[in-house]
C-alpha atoms as a PDB file:
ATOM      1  CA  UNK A   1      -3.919  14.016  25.902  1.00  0.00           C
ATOM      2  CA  UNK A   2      -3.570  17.770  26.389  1.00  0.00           C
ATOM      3  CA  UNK A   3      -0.455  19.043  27.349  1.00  0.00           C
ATOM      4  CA  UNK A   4      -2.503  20.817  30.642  1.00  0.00           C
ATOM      5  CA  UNK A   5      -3.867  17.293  31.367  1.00  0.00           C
ATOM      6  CA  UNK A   6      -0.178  15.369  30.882  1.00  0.00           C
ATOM      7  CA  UNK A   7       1.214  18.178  34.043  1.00  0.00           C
ATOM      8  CA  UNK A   8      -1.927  17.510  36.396  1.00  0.00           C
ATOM      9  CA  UNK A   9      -1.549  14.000  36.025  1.00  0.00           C
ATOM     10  CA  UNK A  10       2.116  13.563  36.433  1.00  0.00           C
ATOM     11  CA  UNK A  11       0.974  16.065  39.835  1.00  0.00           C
ATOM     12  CA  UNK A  12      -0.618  13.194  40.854  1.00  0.00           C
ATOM     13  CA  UNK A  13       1.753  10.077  40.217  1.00  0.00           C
ATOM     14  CA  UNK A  14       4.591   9.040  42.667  1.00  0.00           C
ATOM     15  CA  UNK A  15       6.379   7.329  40.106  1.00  0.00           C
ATOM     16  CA  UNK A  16       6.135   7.672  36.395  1.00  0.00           C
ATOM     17  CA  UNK A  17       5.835   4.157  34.161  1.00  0.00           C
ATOM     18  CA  UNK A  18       4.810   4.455  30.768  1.00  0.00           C
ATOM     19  CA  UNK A  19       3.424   1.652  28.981  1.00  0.00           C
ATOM     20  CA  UNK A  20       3.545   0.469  24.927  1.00  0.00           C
ATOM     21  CA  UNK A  21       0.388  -0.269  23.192  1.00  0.00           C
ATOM     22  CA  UNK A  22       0.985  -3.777  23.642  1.00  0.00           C
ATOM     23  CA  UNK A  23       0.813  -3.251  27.178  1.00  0.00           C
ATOM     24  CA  UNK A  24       4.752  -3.465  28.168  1.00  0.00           C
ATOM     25  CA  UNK A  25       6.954  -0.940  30.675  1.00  0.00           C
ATOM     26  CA  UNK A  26       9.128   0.924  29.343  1.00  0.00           C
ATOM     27  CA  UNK A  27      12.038   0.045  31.398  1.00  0.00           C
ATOM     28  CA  UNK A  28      11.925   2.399  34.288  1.00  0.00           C
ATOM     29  CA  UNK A  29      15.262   3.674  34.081  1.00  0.00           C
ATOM     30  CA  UNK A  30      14.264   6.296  30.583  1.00  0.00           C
ATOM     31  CA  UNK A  31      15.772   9.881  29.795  1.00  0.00           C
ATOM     32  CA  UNK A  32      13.350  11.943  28.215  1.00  0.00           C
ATOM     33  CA  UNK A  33      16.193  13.521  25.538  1.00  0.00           C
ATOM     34  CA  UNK A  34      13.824  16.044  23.940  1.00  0.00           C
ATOM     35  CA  UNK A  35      10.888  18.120  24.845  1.00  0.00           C
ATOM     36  CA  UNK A  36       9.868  20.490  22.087  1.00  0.00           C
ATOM     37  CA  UNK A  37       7.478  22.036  19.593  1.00  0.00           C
ATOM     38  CA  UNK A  38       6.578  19.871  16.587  1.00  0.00           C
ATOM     39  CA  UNK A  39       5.411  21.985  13.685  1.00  0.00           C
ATOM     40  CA  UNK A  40       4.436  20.357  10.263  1.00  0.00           C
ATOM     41  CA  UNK A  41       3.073  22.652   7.840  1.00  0.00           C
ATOM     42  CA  UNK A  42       1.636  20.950   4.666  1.00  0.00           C
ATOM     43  CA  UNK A  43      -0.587  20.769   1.740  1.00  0.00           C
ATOM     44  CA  UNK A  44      -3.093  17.802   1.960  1.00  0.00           C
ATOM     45  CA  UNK A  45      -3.949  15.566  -1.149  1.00  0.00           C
ATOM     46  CA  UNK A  46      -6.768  18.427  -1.432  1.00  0.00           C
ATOM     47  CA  UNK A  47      -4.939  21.232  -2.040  1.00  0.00           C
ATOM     48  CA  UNK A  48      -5.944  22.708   1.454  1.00  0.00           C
ATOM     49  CA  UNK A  49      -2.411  24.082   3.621  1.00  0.00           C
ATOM     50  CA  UNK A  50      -2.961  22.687   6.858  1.00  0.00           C
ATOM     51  CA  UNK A  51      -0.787  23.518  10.135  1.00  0.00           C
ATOM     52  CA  UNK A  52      -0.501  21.056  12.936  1.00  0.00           C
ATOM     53  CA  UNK A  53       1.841  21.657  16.079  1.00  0.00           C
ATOM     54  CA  UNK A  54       1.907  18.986  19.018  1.00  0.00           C
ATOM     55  CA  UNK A  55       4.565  18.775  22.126  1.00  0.00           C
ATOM     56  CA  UNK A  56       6.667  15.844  21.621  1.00  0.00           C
ATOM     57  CA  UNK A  57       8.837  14.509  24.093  1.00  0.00           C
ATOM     58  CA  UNK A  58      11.475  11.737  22.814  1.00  0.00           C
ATOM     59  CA  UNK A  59      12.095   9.209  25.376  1.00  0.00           C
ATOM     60  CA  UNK A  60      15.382   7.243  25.335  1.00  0.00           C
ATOM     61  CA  UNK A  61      16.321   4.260  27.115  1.00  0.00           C
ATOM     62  CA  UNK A  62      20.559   3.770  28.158  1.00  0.00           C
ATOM     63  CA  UNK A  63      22.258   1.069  29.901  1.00  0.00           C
ATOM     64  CA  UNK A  64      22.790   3.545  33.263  1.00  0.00           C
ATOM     65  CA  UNK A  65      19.847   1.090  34.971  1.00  0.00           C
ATOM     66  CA  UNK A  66      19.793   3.249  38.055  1.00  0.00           C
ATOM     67  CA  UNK A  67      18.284   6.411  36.762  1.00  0.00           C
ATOM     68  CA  UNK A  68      14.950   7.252  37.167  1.00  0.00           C
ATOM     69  CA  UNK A  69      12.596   9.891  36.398  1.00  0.00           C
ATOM     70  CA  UNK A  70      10.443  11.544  39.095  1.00  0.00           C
ATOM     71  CA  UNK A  71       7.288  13.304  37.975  1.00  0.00           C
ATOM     72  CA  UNK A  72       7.827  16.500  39.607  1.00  0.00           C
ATOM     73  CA  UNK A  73      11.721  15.826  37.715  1.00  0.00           C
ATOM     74  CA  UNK A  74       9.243  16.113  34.440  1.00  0.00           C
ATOM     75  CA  UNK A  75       6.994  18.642  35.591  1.00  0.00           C
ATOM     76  CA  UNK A  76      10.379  20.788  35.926  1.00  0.00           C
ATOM     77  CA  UNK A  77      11.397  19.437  31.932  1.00  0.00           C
ATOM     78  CA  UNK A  78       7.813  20.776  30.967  1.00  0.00           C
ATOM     79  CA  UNK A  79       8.305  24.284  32.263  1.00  0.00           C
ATOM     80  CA  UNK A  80      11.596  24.832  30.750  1.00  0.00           C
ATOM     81  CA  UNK A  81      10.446  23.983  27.365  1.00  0.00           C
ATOM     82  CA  UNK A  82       6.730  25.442  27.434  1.00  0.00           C
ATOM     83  CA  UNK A  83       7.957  28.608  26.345  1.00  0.00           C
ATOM     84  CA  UNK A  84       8.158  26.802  22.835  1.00  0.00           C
ATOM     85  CA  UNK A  85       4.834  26.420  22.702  1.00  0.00           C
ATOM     86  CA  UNK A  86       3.502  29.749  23.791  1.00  0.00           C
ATOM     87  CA  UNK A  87       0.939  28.605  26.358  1.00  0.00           C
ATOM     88  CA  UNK A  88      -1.070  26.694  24.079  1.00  0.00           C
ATOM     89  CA  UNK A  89      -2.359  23.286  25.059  1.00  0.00           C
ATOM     90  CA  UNK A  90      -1.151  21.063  22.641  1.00  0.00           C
ATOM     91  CA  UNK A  91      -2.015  17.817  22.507  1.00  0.00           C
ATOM     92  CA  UNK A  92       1.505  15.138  23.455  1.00  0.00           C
ATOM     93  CA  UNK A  93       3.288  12.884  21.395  1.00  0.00           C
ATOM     94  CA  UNK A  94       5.492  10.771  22.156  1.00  0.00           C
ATOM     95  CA  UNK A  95       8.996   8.729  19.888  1.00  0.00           C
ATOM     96  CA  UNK A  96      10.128   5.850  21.137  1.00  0.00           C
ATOM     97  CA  UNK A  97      12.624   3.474  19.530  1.00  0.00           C
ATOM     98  CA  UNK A  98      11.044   0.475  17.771  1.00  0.00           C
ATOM     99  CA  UNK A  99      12.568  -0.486  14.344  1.00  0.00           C
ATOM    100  CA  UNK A 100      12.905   2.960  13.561  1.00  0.00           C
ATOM    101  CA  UNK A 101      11.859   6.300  15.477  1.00  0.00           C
ATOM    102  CA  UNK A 102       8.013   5.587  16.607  1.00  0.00           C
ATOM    103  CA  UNK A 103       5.393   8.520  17.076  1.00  0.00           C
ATOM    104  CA  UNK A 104       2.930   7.770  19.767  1.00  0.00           C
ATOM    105  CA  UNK A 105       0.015   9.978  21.233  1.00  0.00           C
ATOM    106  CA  UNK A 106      -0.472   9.644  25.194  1.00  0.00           C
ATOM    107  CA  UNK A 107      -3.308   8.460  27.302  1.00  0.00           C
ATOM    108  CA  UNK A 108      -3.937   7.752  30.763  1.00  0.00           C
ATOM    109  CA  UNK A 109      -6.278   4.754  31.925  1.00  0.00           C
ATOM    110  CA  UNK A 110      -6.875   3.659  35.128  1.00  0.00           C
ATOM    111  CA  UNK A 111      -3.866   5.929  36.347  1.00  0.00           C
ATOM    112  CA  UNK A 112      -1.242   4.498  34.180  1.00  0.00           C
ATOM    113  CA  UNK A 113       0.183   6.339  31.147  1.00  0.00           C
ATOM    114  CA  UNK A 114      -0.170   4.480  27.641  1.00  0.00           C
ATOM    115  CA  UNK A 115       1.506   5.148  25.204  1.00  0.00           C
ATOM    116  CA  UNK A 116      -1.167   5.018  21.516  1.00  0.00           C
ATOM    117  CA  UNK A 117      -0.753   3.859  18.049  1.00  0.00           C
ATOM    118  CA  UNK A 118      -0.691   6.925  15.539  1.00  0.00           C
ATOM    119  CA  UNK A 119      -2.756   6.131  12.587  1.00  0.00           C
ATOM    120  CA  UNK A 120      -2.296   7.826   8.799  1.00  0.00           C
ATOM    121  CA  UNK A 121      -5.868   9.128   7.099  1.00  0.00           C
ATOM    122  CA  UNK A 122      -6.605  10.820   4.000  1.00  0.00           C
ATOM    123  CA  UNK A 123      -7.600  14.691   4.914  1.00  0.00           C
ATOM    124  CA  UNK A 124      -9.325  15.315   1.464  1.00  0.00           C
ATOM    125  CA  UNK A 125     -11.218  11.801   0.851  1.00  0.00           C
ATOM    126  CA  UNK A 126     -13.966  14.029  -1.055  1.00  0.00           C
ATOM    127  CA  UNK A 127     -11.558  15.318  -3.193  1.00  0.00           C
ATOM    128  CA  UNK A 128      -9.322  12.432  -4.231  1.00  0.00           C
ATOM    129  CA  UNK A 129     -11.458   9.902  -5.087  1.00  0.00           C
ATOM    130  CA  UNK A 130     -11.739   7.647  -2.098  1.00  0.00           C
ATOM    131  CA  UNK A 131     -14.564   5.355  -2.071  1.00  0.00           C
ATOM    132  CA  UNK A 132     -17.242   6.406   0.567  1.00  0.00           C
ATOM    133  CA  UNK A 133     -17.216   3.338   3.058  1.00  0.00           C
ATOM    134  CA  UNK A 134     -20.709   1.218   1.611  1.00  0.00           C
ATOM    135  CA  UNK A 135     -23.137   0.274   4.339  1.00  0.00           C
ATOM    136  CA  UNK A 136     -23.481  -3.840   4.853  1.00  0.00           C
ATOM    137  CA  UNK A 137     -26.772  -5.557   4.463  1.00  0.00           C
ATOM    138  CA  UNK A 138     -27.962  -8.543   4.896  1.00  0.00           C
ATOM    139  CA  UNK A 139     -29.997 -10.096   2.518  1.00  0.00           C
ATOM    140  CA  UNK A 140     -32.972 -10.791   4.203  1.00  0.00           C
ATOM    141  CA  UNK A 141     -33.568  -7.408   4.863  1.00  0.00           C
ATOM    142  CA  UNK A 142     -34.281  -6.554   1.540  1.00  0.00           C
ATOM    143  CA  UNK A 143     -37.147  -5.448   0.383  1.00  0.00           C
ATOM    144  CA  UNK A 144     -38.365  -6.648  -2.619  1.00  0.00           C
ATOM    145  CA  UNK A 145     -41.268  -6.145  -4.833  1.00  0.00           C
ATOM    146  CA  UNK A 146     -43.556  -7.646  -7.560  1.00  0.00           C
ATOM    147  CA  UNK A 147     -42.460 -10.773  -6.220  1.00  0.00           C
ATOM    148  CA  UNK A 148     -38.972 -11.364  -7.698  1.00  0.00           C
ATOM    149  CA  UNK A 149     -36.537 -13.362  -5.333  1.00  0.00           C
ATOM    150  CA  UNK A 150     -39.123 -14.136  -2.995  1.00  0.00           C
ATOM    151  CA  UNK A 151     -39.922 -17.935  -2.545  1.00  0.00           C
ATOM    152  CA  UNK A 152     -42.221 -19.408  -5.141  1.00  0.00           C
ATOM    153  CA  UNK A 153     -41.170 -16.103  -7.130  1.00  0.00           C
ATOM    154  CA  UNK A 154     -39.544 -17.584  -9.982  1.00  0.00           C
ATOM    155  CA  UNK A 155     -36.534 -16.053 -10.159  1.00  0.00           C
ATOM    156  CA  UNK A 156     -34.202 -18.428  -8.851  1.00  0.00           C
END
């Protein structure tokens, strides 16, 4: 999810839950502790530089169980850091705590706000040596000819 998309939604939401891949609340009373740029600048397995930027708000939960963040609390969050990214519409990520610090992206599905799994991926698999993924067949669909491996062939 954009960062443009993340403020019209929360526009739209009288209270804000966000929910773990695995489909559990984050317990209601979260801080969001950071909102900010995230910048990595790197050179893939390639050789080509690459430079990716997201917004990345880290969300933190305390033992103060009465606090709560409003939407329009966020929305107010959002445009005191946006001049960090320069009014470009990043897409969101998200850290949570799990065993360590966890990078999430955002979605939103039938109005709730889910929090995604971030997958790795090779950015130069033509270049590294990364088998291309082989098509499955099945074995009847073979064509065959002369008539090798077909019944009464002879070959088996």
């Amino acid at each position: 999810m954009k960062i443009s998309e993340f403020q019209e939604l929360l526009k739209s939401l009288e209270n804000l839950e966000i929910f773990l891949p695995d489909g559990h609340l984050i317990p209601a009373h979260f801080h969001i502790t950071e909102a900010g740029l995230n910048t990595r600048h790197f050179v893939d397995c390639g050789g080509t530089e690459r430079l990716e930027k997201s917004v990345n708000f880290q969300l933190w939960v305390a033992n103060d169980l009465d606090h709560r963040l409003s939407p329009s609390k966020l929305l107010g969050i959002i445009r005191k850091a946006a001049v960090l990214w320069e009014g470009e519409d990043l897409v969101v990520e998200m850290e949570y705590q799990a065993d360590t610090i966890a990078r999430y992206g955002l979605i939103e599905r039938d109005g709730k706000l889910m929090l995604t799994c971030l997958q790795t991926a090779c950015l130069a698999q033509d270049q590294c040596g990364v088998p291309a993924v082989k098509t499955k067949l099945n074995l009847k669909d073979l064509v065959t000819t002369g008539g090798c491996c077909t019944p009464g062939g002879g070959c088996c």
